[in-house]
N, C-alpha and C. Protein backbone atom coordinates (compact mmCIF):
# COMPACT_ATOMS: atom_id res chain seq x y z
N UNK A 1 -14.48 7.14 9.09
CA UNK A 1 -13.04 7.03 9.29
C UNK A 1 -12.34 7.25 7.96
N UNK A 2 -11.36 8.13 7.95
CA UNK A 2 -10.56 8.36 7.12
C UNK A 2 -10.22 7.05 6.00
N UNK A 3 -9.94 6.95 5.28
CA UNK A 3 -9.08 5.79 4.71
C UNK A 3 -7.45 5.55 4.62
N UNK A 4 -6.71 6.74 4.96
CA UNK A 4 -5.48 6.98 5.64
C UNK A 4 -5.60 6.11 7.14
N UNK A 5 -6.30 6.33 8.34
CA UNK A 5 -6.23 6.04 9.82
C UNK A 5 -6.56 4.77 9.46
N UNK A 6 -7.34 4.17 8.37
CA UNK A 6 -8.16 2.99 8.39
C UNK A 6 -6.64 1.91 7.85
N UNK A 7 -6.02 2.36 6.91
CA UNK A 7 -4.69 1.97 6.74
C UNK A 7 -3.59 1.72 7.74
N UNK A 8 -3.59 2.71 8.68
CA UNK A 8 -2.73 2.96 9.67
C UNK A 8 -2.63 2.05 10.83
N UNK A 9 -4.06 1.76 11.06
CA UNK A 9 -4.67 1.07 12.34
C UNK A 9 -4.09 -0.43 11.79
N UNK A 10 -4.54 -0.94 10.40
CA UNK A 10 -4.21 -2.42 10.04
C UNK A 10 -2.74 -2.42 10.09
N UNK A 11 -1.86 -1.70 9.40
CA UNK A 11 -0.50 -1.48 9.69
C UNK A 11 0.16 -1.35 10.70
N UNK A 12 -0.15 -0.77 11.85
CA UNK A 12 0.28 -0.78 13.15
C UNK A 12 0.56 -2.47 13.64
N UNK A 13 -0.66 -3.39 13.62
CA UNK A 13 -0.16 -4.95 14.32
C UNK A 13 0.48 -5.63 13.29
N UNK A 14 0.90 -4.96 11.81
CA UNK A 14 1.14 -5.98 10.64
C UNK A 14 2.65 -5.86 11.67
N UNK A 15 2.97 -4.52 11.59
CA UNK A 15 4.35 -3.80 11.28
C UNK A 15 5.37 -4.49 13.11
N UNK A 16 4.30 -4.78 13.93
CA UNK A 16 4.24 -5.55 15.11
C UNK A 16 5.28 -7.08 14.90
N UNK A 17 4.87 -7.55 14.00
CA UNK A 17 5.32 -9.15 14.01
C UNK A 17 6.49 -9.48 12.81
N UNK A 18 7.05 -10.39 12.52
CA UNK A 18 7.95 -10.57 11.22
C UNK A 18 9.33 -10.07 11.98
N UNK A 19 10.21 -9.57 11.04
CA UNK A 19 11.17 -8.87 11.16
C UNK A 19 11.17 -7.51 11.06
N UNK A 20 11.78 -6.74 11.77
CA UNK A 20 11.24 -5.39 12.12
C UNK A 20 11.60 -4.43 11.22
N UNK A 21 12.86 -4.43 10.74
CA UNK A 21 13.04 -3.58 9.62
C UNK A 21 12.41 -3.72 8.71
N UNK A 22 11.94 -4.73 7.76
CA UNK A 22 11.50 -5.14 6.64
C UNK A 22 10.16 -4.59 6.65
N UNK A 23 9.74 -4.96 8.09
CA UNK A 23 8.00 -4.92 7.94
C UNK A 23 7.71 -2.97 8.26
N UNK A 24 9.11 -2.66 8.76
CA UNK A 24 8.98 -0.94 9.09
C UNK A 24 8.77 0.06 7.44
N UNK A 25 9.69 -0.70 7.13
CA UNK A 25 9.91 -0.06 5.55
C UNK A 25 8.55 -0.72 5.12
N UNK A 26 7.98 -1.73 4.52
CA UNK A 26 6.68 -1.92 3.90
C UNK A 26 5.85 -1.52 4.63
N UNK A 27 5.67 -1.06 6.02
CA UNK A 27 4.62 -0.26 6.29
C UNK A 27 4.89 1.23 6.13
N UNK A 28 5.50 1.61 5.86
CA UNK A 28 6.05 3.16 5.05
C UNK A 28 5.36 3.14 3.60
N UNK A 29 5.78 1.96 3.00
CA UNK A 29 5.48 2.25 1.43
C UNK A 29 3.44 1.76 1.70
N UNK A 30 3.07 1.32 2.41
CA UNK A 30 1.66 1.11 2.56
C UNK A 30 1.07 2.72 3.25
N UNK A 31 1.60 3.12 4.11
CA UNK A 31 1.06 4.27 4.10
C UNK A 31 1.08 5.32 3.07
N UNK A 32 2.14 5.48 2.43
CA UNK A 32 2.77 6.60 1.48
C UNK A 32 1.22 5.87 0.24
N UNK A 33 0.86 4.92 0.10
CA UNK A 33 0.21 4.16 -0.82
C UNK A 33 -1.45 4.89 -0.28
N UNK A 34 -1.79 5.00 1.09
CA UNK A 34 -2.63 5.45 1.37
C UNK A 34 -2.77 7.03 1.25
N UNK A 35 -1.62 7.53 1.55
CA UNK A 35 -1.55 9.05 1.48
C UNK A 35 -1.69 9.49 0.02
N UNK A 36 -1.41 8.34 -0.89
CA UNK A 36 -1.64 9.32 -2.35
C UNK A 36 -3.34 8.76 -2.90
N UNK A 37 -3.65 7.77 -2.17
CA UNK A 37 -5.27 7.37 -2.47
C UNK A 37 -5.78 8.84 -1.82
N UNK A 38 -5.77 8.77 -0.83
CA UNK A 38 -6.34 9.70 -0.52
C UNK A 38 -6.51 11.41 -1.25
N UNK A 39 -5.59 11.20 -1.47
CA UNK A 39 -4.91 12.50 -2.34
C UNK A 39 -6.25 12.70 -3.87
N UNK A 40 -5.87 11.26 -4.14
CA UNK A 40 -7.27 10.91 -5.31
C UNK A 40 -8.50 11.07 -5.43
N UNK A 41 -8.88 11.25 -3.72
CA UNK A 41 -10.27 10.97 -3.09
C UNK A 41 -10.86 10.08 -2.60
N UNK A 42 -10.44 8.89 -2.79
CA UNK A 42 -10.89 7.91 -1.92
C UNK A 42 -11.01 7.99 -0.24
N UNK A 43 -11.97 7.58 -0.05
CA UNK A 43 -12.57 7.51 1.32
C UNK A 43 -12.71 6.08 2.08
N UNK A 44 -12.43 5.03 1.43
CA UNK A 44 -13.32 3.83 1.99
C UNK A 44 -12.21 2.66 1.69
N UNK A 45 -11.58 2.09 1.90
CA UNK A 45 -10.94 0.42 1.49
C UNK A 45 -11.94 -0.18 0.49
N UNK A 46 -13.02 0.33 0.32
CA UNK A 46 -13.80 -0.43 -0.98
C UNK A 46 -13.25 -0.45 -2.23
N UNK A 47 -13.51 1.40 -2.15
CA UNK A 47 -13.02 2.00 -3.03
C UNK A 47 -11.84 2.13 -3.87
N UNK A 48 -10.62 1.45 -3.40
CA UNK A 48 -9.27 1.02 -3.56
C UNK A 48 -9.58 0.12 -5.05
N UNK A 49 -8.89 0.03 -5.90
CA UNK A 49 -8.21 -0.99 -7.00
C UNK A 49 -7.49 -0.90 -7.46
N UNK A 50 -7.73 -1.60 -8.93
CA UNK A 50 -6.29 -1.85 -9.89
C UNK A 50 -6.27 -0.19 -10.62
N UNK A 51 -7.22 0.88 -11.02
CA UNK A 51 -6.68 1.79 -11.48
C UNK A 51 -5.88 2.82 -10.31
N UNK A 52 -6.03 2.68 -9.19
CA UNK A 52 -5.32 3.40 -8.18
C UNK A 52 -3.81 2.83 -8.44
N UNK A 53 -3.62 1.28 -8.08
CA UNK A 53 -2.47 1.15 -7.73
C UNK A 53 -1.80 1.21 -9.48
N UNK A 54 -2.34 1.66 -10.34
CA UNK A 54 -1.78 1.82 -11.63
C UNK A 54 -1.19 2.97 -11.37
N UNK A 55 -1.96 4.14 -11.29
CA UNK A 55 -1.58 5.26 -10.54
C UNK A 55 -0.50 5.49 -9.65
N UNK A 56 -0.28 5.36 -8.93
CA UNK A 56 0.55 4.84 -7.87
C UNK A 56 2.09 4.78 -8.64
N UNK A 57 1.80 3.70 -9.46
CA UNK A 57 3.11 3.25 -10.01
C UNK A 57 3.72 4.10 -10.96
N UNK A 58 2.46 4.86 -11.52
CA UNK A 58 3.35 5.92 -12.44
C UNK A 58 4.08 7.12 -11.43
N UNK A 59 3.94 7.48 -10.23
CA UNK A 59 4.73 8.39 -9.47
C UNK A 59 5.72 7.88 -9.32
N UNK A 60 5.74 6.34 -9.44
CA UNK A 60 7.31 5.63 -9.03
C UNK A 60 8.37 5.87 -9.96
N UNK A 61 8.26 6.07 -10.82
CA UNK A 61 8.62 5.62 -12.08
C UNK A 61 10.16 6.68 -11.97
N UNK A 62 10.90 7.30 -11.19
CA UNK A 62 12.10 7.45 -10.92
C UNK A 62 12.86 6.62 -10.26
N UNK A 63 12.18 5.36 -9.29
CA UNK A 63 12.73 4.40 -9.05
C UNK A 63 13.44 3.73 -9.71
N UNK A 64 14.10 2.48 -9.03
CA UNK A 64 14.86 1.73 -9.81
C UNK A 64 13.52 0.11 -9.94
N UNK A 65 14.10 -0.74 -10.55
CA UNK A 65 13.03 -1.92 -10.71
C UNK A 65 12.93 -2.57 -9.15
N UNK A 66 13.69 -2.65 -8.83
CA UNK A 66 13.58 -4.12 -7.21
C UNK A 66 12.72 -2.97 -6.57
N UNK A 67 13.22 -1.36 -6.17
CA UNK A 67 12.41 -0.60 -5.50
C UNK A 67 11.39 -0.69 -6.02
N UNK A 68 10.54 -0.66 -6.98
CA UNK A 68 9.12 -0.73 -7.79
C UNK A 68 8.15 -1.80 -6.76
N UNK A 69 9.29 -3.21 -7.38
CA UNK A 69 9.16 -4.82 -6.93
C UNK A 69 8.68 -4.78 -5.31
N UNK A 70 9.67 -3.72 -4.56
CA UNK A 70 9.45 -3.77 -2.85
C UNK A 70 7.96 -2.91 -2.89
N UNK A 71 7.65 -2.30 -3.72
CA UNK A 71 6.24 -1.31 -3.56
C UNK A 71 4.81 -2.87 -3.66
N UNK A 72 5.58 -3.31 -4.61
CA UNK A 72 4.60 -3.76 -4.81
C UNK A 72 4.04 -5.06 -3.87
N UNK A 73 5.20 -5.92 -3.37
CA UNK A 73 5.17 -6.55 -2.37
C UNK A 73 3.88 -6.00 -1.48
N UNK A 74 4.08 -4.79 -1.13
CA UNK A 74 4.02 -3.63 0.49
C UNK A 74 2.41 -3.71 -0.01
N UNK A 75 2.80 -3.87 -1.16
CA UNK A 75 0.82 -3.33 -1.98
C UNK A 75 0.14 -4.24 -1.58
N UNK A 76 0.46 -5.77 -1.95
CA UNK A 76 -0.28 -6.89 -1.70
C UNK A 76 -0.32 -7.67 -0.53
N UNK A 77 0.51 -6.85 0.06
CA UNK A 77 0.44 -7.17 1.69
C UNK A 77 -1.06 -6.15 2.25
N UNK A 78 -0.77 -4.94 1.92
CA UNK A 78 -1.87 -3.85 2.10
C UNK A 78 -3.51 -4.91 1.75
N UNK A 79 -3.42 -5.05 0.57
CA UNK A 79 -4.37 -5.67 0.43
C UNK A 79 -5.22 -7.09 0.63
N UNK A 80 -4.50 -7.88 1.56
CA UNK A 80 -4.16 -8.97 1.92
C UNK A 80 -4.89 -8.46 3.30
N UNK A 81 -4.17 -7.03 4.05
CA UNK A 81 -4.40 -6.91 5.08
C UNK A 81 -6.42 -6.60 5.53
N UNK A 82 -6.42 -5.80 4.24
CA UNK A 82 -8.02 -5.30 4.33
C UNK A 82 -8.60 -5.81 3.39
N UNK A 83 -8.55 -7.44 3.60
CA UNK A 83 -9.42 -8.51 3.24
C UNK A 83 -9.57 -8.23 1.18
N UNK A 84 -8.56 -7.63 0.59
CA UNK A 84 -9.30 -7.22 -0.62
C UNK A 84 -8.54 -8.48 -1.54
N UNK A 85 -9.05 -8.69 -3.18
CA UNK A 85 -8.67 -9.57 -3.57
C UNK A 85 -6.86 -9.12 -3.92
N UNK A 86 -6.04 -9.50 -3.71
CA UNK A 86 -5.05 -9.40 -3.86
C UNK A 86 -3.70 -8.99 -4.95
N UNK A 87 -4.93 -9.83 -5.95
CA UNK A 87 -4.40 -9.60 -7.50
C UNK A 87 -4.23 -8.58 -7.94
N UNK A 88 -3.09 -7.89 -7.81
CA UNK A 88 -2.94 -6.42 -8.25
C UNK A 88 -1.71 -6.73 -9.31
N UNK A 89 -1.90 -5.79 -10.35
CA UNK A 89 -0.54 -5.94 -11.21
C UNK A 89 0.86 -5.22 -11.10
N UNK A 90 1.78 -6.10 -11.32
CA UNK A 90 3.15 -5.99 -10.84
C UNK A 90 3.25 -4.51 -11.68
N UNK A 91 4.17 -3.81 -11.63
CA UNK A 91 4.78 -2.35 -12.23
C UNK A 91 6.04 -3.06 -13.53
C-alpha cells in the first residue's frame, strides 16, 4: 500500500468527527504532508520522521507563522494518527 492511500484511509474517520471545517482543512495539510513524502520516496509510515517533516517545513517557508503553527498541529495529529511518536519539531 502506497503511503499516500495509507494516509488517506487514517484521515478519512479522523476528518469524520470534531468540527468539520477545522478537521477538513488539517486533513488537507496531512495529505499535502503525504503527497510531498512521497515525492521523497517514502513508502511505509515507518519510514516517516523528524528529517521529512524538517523538509516539509522548508517548502512552507512563504507562509505566514500561525499558517506554519496550523501545519504543524495537522503534523502531530498525522502522527498521533499512525501510532508514531509524536514529538516532531515546531517550524
Amino acid at each position: 500500500m502506497r503511503f499516500y492511500d495509507e494516509v488517506q484511509k487514517k484521515v478519512r474517520f479522523y476528518a469524520k468527527k470534531g468540527g468539520k471545517k477545522n478537521r477538513h482543512m488539517q486533513s488537507n495539510r496531512m495529505l499535502a504532508f503525504a503527497d510531498f513524502c512521497e515525492q521523497e520516496g517514502v513508502q511505509s509510515a515507518q519510514e516517516v520522521g523528524k528529517r521529512h517533516v524538517i523538509r516539509y517545513y522548508k517548502t512552507l517557508s512563504e507562509l505566514s507563522d500561525s499558517t506554519k503553527l496550523q501545519h504543524y498541529y495537522a503534523l502531530r495529529s498525522l502522527f498521533e494518527l499512525l501510532e508514531k511518536d509524536p514529538c516532531i519539531p515546531k517550524p
